[in-house]
C-alpha atoms as a PDB file:
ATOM      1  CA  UNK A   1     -25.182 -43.788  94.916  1.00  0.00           C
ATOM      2  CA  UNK A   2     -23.337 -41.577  92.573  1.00  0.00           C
ATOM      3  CA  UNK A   3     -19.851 -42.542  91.490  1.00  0.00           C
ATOM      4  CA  UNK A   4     -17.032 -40.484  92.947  1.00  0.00           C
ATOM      5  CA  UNK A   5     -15.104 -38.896  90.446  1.00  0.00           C
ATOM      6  CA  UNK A   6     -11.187 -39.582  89.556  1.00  0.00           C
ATOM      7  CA  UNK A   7      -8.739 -36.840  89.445  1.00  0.00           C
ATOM      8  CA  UNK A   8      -6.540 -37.183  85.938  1.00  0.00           C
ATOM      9  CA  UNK A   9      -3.170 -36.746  87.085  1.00  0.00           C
ATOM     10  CA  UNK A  10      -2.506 -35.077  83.752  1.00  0.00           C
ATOM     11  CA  UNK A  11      -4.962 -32.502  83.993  1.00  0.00           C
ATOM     12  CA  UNK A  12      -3.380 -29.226  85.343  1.00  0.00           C
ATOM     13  CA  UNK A  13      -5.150 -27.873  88.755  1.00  0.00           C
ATOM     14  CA  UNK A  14      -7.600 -24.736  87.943  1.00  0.00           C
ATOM     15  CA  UNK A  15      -6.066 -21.296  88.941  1.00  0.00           C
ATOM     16  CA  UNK A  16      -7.608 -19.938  92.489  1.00  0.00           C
ATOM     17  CA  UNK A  17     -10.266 -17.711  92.072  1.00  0.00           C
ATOM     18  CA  UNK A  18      -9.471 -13.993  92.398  1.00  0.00           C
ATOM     19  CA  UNK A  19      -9.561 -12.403  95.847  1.00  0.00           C
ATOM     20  CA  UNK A  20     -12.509 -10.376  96.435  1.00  0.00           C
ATOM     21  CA  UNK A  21     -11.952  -6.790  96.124  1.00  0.00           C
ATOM     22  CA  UNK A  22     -11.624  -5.939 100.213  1.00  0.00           C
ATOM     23  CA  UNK A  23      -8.888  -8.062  99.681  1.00  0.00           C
ATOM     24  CA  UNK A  24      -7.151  -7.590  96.598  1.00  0.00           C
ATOM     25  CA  UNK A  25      -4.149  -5.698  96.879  1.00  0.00           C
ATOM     26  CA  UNK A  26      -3.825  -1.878  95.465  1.00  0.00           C
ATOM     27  CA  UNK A  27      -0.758  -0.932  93.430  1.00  0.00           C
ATOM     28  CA  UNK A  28       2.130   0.656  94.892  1.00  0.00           C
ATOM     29  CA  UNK A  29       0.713   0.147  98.554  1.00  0.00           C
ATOM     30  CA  UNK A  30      -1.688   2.527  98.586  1.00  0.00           C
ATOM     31  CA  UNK A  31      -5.121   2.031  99.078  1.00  0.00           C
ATOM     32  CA  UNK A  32      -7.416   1.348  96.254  1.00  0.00           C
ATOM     33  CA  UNK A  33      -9.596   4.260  95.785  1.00  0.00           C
ATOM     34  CA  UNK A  34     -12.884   3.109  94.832  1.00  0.00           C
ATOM     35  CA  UNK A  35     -12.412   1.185  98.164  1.00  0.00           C
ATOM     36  CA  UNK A  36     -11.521   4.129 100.187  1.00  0.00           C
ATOM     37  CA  UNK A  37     -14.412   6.110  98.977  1.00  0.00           C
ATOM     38  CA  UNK A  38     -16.955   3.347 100.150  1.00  0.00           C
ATOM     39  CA  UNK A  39     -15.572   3.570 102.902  1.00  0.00           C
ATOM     40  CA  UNK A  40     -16.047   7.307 103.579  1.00  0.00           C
ATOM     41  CA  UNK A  41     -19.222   7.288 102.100  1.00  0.00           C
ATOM     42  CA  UNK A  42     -20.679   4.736 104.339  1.00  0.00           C
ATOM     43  CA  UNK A  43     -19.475   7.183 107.221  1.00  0.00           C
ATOM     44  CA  UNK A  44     -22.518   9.740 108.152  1.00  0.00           C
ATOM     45  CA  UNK A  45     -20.105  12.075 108.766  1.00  0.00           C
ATOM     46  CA  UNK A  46     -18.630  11.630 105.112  1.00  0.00           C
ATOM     47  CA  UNK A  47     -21.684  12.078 103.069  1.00  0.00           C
ATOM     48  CA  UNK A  48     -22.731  15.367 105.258  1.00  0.00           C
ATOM     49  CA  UNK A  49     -19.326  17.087 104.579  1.00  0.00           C
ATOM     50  CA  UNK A  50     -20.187  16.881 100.994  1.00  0.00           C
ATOM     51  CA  UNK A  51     -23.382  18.523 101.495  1.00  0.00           C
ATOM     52  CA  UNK A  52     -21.469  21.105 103.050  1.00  0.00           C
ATOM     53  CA  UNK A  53     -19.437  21.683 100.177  1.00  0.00           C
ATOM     54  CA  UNK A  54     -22.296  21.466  97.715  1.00  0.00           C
ATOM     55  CA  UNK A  55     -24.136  24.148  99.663  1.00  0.00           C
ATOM     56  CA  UNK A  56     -21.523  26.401 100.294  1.00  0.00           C
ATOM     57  CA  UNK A  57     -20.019  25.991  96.910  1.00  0.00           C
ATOM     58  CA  UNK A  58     -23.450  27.287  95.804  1.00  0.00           C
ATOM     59  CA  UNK A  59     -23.533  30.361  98.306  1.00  0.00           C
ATOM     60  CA  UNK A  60     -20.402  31.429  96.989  1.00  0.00           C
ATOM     61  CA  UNK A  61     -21.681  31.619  93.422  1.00  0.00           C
ATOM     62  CA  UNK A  62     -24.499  33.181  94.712  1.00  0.00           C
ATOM     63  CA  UNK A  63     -22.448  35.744  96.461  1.00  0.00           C
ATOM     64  CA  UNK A  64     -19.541  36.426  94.330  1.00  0.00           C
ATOM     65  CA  UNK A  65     -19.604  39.947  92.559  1.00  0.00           C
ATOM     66  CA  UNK A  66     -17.350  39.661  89.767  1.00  0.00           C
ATOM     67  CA  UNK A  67     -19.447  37.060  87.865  1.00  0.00           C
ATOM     68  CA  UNK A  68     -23.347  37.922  88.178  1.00  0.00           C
ATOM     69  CA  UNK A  69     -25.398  34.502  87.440  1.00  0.00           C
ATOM     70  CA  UNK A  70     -28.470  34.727  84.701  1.00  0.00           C
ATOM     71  CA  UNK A  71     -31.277  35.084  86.953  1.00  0.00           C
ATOM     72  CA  UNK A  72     -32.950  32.022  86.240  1.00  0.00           C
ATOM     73  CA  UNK A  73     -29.464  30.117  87.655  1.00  0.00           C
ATOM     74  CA  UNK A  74     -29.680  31.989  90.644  1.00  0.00           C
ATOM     75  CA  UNK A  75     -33.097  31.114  91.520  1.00  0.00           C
ATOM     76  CA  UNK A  76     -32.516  26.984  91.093  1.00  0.00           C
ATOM     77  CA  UNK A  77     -29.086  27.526  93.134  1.00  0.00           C
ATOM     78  CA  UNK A  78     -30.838  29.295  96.109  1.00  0.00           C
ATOM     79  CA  UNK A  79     -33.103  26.237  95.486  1.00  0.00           C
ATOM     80  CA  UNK A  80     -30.525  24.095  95.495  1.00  0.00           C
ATOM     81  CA  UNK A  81     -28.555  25.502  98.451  1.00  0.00           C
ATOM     82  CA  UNK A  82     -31.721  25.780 100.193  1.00  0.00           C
ATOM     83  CA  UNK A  83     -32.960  22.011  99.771  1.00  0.00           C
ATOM     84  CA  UNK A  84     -29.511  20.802 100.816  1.00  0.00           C
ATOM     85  CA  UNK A  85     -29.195  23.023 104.392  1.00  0.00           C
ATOM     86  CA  UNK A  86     -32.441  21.318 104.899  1.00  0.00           C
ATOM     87  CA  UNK A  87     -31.038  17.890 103.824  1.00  0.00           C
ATOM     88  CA  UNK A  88     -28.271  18.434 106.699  1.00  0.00           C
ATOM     89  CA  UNK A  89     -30.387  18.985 108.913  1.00  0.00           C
ATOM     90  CA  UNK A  90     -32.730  15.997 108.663  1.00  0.00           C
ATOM     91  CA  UNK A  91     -29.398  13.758 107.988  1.00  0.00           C
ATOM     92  CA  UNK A  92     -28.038  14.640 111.440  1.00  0.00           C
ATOM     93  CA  UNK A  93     -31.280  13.597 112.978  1.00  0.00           C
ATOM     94  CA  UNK A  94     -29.664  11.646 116.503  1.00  0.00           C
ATOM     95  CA  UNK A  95     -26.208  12.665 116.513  1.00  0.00           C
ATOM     96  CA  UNK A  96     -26.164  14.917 119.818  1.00  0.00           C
ATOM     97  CA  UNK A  97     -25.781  10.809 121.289  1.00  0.00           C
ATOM     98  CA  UNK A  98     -22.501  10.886 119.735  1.00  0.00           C
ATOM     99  CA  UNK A  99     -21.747  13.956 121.437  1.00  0.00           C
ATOM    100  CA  UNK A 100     -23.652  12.563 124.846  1.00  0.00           C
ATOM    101  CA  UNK A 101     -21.325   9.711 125.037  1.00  0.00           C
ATOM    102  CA  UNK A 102     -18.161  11.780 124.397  1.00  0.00           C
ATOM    103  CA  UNK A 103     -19.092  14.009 127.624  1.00  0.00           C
ATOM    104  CA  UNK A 104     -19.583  10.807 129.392  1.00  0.00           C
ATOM    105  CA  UNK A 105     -16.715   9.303 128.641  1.00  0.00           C
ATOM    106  CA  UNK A 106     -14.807  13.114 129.162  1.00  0.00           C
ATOM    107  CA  UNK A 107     -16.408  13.566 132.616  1.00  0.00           C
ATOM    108  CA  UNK A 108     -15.326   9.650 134.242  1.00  0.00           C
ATOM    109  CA  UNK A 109     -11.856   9.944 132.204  1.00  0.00           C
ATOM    110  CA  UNK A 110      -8.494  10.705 133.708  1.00  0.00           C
ATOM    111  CA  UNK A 111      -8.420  14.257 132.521  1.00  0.00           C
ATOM    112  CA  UNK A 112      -6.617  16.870 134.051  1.00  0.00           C
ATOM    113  CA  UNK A 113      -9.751  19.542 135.731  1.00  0.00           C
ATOM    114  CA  UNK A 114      -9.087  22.234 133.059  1.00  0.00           C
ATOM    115  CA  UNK A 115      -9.526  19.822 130.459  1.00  0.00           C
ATOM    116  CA  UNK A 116     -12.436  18.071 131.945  1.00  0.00           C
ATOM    117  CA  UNK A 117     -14.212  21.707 131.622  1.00  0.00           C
ATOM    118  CA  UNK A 118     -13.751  22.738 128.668  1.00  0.00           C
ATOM    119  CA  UNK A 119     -14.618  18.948 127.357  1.00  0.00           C
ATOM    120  CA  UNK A 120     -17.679  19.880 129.270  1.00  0.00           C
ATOM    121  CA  UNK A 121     -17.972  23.276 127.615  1.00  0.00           C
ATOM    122  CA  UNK A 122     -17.195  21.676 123.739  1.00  0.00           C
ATOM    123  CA  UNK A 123     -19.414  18.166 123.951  1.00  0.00           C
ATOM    124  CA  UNK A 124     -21.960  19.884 126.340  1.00  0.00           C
ATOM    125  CA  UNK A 125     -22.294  22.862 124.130  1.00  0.00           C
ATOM    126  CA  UNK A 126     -22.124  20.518 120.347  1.00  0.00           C
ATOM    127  CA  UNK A 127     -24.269  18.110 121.710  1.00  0.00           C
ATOM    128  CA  UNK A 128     -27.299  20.861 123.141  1.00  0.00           C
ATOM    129  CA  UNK A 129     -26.952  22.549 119.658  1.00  0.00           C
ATOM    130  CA  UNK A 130     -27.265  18.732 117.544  1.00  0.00           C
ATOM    131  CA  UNK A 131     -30.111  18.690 119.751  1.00  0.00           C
ATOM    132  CA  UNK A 132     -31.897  21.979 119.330  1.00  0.00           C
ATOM    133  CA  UNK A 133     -31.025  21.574 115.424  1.00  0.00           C
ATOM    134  CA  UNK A 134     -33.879  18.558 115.186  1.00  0.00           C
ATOM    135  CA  UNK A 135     -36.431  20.832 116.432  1.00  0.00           C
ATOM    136  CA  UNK A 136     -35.153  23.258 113.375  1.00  0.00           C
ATOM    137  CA  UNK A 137     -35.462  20.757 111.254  1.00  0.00           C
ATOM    138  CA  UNK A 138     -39.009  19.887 112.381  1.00  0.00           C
ATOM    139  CA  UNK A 139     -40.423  23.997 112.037  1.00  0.00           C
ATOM    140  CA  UNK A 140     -38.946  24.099 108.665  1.00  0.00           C
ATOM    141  CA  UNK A 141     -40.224  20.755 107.259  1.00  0.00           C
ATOM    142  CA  UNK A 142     -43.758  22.121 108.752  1.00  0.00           C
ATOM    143  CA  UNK A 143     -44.667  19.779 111.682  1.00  0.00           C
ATOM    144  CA  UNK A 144     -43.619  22.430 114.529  1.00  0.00           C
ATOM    145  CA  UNK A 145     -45.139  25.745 113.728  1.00  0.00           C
ATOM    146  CA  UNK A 146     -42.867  28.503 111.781  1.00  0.00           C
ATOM    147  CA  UNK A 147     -43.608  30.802 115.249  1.00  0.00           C
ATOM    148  CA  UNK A 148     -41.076  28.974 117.167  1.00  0.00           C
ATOM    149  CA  UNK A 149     -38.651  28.835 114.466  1.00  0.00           C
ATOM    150  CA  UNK A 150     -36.589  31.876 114.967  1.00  0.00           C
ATOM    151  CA  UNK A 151     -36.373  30.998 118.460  1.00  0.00           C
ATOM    152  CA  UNK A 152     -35.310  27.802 118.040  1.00  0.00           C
ATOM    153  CA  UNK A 153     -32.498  29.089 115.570  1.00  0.00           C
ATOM    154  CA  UNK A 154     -30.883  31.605 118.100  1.00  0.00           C
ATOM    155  CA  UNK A 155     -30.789  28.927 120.935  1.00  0.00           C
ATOM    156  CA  UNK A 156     -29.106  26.505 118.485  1.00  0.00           C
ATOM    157  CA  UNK A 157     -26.535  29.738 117.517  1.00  0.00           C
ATOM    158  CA  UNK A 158     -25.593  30.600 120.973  1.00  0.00           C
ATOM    159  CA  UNK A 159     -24.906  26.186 121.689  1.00  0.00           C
ATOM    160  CA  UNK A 160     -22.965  26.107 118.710  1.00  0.00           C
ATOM    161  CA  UNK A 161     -20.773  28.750 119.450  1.00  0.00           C
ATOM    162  CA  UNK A 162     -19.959  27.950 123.097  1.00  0.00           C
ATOM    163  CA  UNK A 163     -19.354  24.262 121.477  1.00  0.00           C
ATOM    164  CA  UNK A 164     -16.780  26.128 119.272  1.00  0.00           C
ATOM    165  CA  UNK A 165     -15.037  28.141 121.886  1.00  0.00           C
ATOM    166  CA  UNK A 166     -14.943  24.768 124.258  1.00  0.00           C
ATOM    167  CA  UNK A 167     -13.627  22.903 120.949  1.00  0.00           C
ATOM    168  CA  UNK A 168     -10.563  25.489 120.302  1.00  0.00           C
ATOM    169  CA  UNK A 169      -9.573  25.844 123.478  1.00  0.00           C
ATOM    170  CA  UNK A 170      -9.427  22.190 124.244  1.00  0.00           C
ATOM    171  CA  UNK A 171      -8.007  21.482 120.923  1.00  0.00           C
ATOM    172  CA  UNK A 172      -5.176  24.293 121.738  1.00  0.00           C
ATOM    173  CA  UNK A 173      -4.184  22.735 124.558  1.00  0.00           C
ATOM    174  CA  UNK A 174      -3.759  19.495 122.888  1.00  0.00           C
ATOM    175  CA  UNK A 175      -1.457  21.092 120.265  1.00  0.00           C
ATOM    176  CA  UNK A 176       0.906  22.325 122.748  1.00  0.00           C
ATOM    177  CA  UNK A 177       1.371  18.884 124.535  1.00  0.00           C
ATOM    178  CA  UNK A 178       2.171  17.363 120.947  1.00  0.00           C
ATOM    179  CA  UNK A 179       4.555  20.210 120.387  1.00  0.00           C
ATOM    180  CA  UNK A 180       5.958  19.309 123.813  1.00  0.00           C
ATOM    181  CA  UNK A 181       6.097  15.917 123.212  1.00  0.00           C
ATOM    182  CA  UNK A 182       7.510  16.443 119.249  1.00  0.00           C
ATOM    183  CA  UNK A 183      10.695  18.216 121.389  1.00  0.00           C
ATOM    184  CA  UNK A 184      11.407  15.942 123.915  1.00  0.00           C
ATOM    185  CA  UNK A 185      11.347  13.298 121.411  1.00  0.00           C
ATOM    186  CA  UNK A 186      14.010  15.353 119.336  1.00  0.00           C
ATOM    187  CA  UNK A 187      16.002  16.193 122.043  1.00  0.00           C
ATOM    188  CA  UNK A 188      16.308  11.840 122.673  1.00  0.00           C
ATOM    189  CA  UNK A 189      15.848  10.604 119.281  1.00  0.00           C
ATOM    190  CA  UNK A 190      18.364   7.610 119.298  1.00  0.00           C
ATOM    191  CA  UNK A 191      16.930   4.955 116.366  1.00  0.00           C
ATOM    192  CA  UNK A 192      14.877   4.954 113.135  1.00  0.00           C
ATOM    193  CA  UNK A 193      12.023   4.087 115.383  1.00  0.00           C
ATOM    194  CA  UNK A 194      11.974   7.512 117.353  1.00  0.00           C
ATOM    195  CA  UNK A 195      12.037   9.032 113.506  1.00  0.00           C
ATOM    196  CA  UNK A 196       8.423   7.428 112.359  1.00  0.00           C
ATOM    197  CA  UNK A 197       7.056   8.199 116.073  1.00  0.00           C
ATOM    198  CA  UNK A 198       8.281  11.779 115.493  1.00  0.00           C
ATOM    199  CA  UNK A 199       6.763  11.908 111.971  1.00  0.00           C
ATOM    200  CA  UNK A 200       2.884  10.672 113.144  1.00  0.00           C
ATOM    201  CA  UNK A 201       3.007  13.155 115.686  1.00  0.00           C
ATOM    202  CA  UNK A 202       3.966  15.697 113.374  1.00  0.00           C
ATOM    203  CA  UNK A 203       1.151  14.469 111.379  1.00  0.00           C
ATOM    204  CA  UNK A 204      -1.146  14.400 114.283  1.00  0.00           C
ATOM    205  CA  UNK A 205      -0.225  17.813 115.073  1.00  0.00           C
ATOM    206  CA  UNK A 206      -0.878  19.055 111.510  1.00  0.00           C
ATOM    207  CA  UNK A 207      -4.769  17.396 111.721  1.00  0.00           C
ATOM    208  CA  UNK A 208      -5.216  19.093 114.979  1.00  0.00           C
ATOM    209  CA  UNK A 209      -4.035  22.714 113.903  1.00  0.00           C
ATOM    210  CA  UNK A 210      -6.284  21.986 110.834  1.00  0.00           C
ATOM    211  CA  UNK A 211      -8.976  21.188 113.431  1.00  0.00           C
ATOM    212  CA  UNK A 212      -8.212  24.366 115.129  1.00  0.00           C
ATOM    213  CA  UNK A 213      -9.149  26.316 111.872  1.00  0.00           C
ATOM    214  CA  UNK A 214     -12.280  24.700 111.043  1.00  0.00           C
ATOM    215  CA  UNK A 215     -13.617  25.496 114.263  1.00  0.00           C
ATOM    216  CA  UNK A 216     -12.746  28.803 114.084  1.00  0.00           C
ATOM    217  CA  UNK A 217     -14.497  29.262 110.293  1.00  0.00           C
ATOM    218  CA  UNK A 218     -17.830  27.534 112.078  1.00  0.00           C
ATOM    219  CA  UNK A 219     -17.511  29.703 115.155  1.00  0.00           C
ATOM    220  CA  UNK A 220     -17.062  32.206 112.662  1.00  0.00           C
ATOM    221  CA  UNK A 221     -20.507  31.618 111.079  1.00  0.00           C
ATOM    222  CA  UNK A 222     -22.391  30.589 114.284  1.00  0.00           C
ATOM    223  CA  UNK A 223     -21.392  34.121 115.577  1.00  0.00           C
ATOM    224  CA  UNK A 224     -22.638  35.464 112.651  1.00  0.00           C
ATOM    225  CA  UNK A 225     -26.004  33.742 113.082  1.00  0.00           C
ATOM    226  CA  UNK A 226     -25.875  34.937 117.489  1.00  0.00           C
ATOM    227  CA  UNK A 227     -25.684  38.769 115.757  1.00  0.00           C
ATOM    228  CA  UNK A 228     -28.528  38.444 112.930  1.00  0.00           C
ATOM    229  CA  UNK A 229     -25.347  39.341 110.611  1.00  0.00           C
ATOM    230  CA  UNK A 230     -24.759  42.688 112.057  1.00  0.00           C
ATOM    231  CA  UNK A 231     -21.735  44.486 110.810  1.00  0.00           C
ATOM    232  CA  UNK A 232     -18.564  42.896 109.144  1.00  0.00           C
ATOM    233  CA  UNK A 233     -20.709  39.508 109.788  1.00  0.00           C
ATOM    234  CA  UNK A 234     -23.687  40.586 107.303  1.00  0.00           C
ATOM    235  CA  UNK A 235     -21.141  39.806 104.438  1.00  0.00           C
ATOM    236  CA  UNK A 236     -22.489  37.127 102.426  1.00  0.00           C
ATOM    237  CA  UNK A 237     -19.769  35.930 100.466  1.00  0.00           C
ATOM    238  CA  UNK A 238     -17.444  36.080 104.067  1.00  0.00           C
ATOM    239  CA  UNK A 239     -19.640  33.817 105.283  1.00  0.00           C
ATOM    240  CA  UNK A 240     -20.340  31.149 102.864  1.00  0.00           C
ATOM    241  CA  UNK A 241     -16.280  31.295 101.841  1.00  0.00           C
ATOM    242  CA  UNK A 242     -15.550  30.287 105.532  1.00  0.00           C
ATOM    243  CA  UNK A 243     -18.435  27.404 105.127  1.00  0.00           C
ATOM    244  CA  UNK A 244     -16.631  26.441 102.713  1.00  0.00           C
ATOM    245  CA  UNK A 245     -13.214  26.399 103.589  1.00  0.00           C
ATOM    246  CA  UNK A 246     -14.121  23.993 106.500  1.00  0.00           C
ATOM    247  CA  UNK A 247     -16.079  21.683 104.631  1.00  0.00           C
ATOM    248  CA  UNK A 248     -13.164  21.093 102.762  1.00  0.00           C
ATOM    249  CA  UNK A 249     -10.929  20.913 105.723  1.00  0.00           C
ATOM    250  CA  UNK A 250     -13.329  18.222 107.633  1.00  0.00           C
ATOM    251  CA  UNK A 251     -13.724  16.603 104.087  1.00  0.00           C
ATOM    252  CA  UNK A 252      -9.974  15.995 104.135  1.00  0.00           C
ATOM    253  CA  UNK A 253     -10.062  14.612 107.355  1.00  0.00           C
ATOM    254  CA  UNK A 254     -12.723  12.645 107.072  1.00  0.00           C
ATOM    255  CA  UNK A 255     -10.987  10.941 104.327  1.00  0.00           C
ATOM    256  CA  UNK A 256      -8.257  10.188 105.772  1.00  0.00           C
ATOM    257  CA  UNK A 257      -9.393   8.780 108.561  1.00  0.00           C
ATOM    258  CA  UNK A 258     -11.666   6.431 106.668  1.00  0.00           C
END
């Protein structure tokens, strides 16, 4: 049997190991960054908004007049912009269930009947175009023939966009019962406490109006895609410039959500 050691009295105790870095506090109170961003990263939702902003980001250089690209540069940035549209696609492979269980959950929730519809309208019509979007996927990665693939795009255009309209409208409506419910808090504001309540819904209000806009750049695009980019639509730089505008809006949602 081994012999138990004795503690020297004089000996000082070690210091505690450090905390691990979930843990360890950031500076300031704000949230350590390298943290935060393994956090959003590890979100699917997260990594495919930077996709978005890598491809659009590369439409736009493609499209901008005032500074023509060397034609070689053009060629690996169509590549590029190609190879990551098809990289979004395969990426969101199974999210219409996230849409699925949103409808659900709108259709047995205590919503008020014009809100129940257009949930029906925004998840219903997200959800069918998630949906069609594998079967995009699949024709352009060569396992469904290229025949159906033009078909398959103008289904998933014509979701989309009746997603988007469902999406703003609901989304309106939600920002006028915040603004209601910013006023009424105003009007009885008595303590410190009605102050931060007033400032998150001011905040809340701000993400949703953001919202609002994003939807409105994809509905935008997706209406773009309904018409073959007839018209004011069949501008290039337009469209990728309102891709772009709401990947960066989701992005900074995303993030700080996360």
């Amino acid at each position: 049997m081994a012999d138990l050691a004795v503690a020297d009295p004089s000996q000082k105790p070690s210091a505690p190991p450090p905390p691990p870095a979930a843990a360890r506090p950031s500076r300031g109170g704000e949230r350590d960054f390298l943290l935060h961003l393994e956090a959003y990263l590890a979100r699917r939702d997260g990594v495919d908004k930077l996709l978005k902003i890598s491809r659009y980001a590369a439409k736009v250089a493609l499209a901008a007049p005032s500074s023509p690209l060397p034609a070689a540069l053009a060629l690996r940035l169509k590549s590029f912009e190609s190879s990551v549209g098809l990289s979004r696609k395969a990426f969101r492979l199974g999210k219409f269930v996230q849409d699925l269980n949103a409808l659900r959950a709108a259709v047995d929730g205590a919503l008020a009947p014009a809100d129940r519809f257009l949930a029906v309208v925004a998840y219903g019509g997200e959800g069918a175009y998630y949906f069609v979007e594998q079967f995009v996927w699949l024709c352009k990665a060569g396992l469904i023939p290229s025949e159906y693939s033009r078909r398959l795009q103008k289904i998933s255009a014509w979701t989309e966009l009746i997603g988007y309209f469902g999406s703003v409208a609901l989304k309106a409506r939600e920002v006028r019962r915040i603004q209601s419910l910013i006023r009424s808090r105003i009007d009885s504001m008595k303590s410190k406490e009605d102050d931060e309540e007033i400032r998150k819904l001011r905040t809340k209000l701000l993400l949703k109006q953001l919202s609002i806009v994003q939807d409105l750049a994809d509905g935008l695009m997706a209406l773009g895609d309904v018409r073959d980019g007839k018209g004011f639509l069949s501008n290039t730089l337009l469209m990728a410039s309102a891709g772009l505008f709401s990947a960066l809006i989701s992005t900074h949602k995303n993030w700080t959500s996360s």
